[in-house]
Structure formats: C-alpha cells, structure tokens
Protein backbone atom coordinates (compact mmCIF):
# COMPACT_ATOMS: atom_id res chain seq x y z
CA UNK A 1 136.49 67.54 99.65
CA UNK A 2 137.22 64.75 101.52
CA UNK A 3 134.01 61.65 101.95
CA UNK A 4 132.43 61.01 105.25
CA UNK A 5 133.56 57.16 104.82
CA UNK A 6 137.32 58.76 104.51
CA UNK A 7 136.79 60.57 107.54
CA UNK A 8 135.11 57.65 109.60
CA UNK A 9 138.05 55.58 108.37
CA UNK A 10 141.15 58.14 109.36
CA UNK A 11 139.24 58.84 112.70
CA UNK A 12 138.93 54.82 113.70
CA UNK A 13 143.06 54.27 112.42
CA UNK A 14 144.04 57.42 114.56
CA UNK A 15 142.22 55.78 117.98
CA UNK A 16 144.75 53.19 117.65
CA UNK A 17 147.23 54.99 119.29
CA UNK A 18 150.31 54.48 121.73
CA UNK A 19 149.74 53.92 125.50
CA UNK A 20 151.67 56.13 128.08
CA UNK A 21 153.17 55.06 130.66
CA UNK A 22 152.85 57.07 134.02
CA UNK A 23 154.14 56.64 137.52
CA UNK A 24 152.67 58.09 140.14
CA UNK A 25 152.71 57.26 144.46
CA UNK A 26 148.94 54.92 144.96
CA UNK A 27 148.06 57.93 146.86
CA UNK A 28 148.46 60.67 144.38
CA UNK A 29 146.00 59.27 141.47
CA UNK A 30 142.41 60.36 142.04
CA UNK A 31 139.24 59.29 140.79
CA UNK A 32 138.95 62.26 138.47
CA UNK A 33 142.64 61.56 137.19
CA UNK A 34 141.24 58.01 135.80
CA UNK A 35 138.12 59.49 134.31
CA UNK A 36 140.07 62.12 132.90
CA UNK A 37 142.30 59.20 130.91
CA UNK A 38 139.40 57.83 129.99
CA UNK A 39 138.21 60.89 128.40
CA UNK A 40 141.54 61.53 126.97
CA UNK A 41 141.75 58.07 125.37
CA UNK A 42 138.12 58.14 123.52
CA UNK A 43 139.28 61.05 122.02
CA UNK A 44 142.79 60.30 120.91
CA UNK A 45 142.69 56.49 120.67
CA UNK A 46 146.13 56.88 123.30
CA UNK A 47 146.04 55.43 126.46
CA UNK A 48 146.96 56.31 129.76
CA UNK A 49 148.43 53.31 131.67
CA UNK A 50 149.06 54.24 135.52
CA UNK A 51 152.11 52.38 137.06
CA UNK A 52 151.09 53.18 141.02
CA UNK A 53 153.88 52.11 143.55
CA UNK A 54 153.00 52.22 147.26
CA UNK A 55 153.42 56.13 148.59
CA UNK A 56 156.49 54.96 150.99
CA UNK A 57 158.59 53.43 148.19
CA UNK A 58 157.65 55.86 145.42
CA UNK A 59 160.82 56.97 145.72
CA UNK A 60 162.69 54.31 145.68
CA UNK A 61 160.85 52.16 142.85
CA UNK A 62 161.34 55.32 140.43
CA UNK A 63 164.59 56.43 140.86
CA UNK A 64 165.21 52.33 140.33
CA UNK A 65 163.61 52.69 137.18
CA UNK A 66 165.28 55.49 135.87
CA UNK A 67 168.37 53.71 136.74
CA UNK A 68 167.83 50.65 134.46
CA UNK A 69 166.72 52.75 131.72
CA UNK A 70 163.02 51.56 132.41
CA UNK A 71 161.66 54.85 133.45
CA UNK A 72 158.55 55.45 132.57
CA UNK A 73 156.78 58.18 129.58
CA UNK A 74 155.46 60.59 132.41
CA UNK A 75 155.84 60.48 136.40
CA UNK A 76 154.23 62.32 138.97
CA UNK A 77 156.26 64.42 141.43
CA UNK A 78 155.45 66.82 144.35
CA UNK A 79 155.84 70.57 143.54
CA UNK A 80 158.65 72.72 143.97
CA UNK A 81 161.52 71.54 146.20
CA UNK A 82 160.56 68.16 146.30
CA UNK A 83 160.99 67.18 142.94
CA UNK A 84 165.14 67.58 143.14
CA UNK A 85 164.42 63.74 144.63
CA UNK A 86 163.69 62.88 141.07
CA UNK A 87 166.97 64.57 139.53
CA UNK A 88 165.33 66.62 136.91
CA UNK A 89 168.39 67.84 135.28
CA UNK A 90 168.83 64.16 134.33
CA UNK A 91 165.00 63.25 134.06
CA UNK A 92 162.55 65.98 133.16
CA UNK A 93 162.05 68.17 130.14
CA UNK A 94 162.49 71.84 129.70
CA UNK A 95 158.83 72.61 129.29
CA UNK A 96 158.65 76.30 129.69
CA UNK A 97 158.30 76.92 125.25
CA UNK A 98 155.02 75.15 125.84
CA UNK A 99 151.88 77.33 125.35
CA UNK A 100 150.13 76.68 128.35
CA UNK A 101 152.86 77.43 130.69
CA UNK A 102 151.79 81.11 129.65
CA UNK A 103 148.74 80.52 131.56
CA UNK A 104 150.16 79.37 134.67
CA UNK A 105 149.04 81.02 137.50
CA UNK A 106 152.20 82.94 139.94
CA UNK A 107 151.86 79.81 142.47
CA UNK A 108 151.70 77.20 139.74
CA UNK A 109 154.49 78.56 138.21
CA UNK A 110 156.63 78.83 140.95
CA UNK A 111 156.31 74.92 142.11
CA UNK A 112 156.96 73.58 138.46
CA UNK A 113 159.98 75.60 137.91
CA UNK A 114 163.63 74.22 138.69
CA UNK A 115 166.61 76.30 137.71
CA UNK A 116 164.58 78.52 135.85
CA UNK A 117 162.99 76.11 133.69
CA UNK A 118 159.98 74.93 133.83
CA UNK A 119 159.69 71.26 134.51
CA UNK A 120 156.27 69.63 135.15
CA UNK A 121 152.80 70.12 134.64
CA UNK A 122 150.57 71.14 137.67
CA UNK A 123 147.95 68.59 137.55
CA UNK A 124 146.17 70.28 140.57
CA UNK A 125 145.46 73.42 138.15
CA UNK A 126 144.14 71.15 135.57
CA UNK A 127 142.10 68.97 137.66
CA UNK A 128 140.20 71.99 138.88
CA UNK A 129 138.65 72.66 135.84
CA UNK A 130 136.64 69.80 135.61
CA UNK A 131 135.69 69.76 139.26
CA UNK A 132 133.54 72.46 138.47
C-alpha cells in the first residue's frame, strides 16, 4: 500500500502538465468555456491556452497556421458543412473509436461527422451539462 506522502507527491508532479493550444473565432469562446479550463486544469495540472483571432479572419489566420506547420493542438470549427473550410481530411482526426461518440445524440452526430467519420467534438452538448 502506497503512503499518503507518495500520493501527495505523484498528485503535485502530475499537475505539472502540458498546455494545449486551442483556436477558436473571439466570438465562439464563452464564459463557461474558460471556467470549464479552469476546472479542467486544477484537476489535471494541463492547461488550456485559448488562441482567439477576430470572428472575420478566423478563417484566414487558421488555415495560415496550418500552412506553416504552426497549427494549433485543438481548433474550434462550426458544425457540419462548414467545417470542409478547415480541410479535415488534412487537419482533423478520425474520432469516431472514441467512447463518447457512442453517446452522441442523432443531431450531434450528424454535424461532427465528415465522410463518415467522425471529426470534432460538439462542445454545445458538453457545455449543456454544466449549465444546469
């Protein structure tokens, strides 16, 4: 059995953790979305660092990114069609092996999915939960 003082000390080296790096349109990032991080970050020890470009070059400032191999760890993108703008065959994951895309509701799934994959998270689903 392992001591308390073991524990304490695997706990505090763990909250070191890596920061993430997400892009996401000023608009789109929401009060909750920052407390969330917060949340997220006391109990990981990872951060959350929010790269915000202004909503009319969103576009733009990302795909620029990607371009010069500087794109960032996560990016926010609208749902279904309009997420093509961000080439996912190039830039997003095949996500649909992860467990909680079981969950997904019929709508939810239908705006993350892209050629039959599923490509994104819906944030909308998850920030319901703690609007509650």
């Amino acid at each position: 059995m392992e001591c308390t003082e073991s524990k304490r000390a695997s706990k505090q080296a763990a909250k070191k953790g890596v920061t993430f790096k997400v892009a996401t349109s000023a608009g789109w990032t929401k009060d909750i979305d920052k407390q969330l991080s917060k949340m997220f970050e006391e109990e990981t020890g990872n951060r959350i660092e929010f790269q915000a470009s202004p909503d009319d070059q969103y576009v733009n400032v990302l795909k620029a990114k990607f371009q010069t191999g500087e794109g960032p760890d996560v990016y926010l993108t609208p749902s279904g069609t309009g997420a093509v703008q961000f080439l996912p065959d190039t830039y997003a994951l095949n996500l649909s092996g992860e467990p909680w895309v079981s969950r997904y509701t019929d709508w939810a799934k239908a705006g993350t999915t892209y050629n039959g994959k599923t490509i994104s998270f819906n944030t909308r689903v998850f920030r319901q939960r703690f609007y509650v």
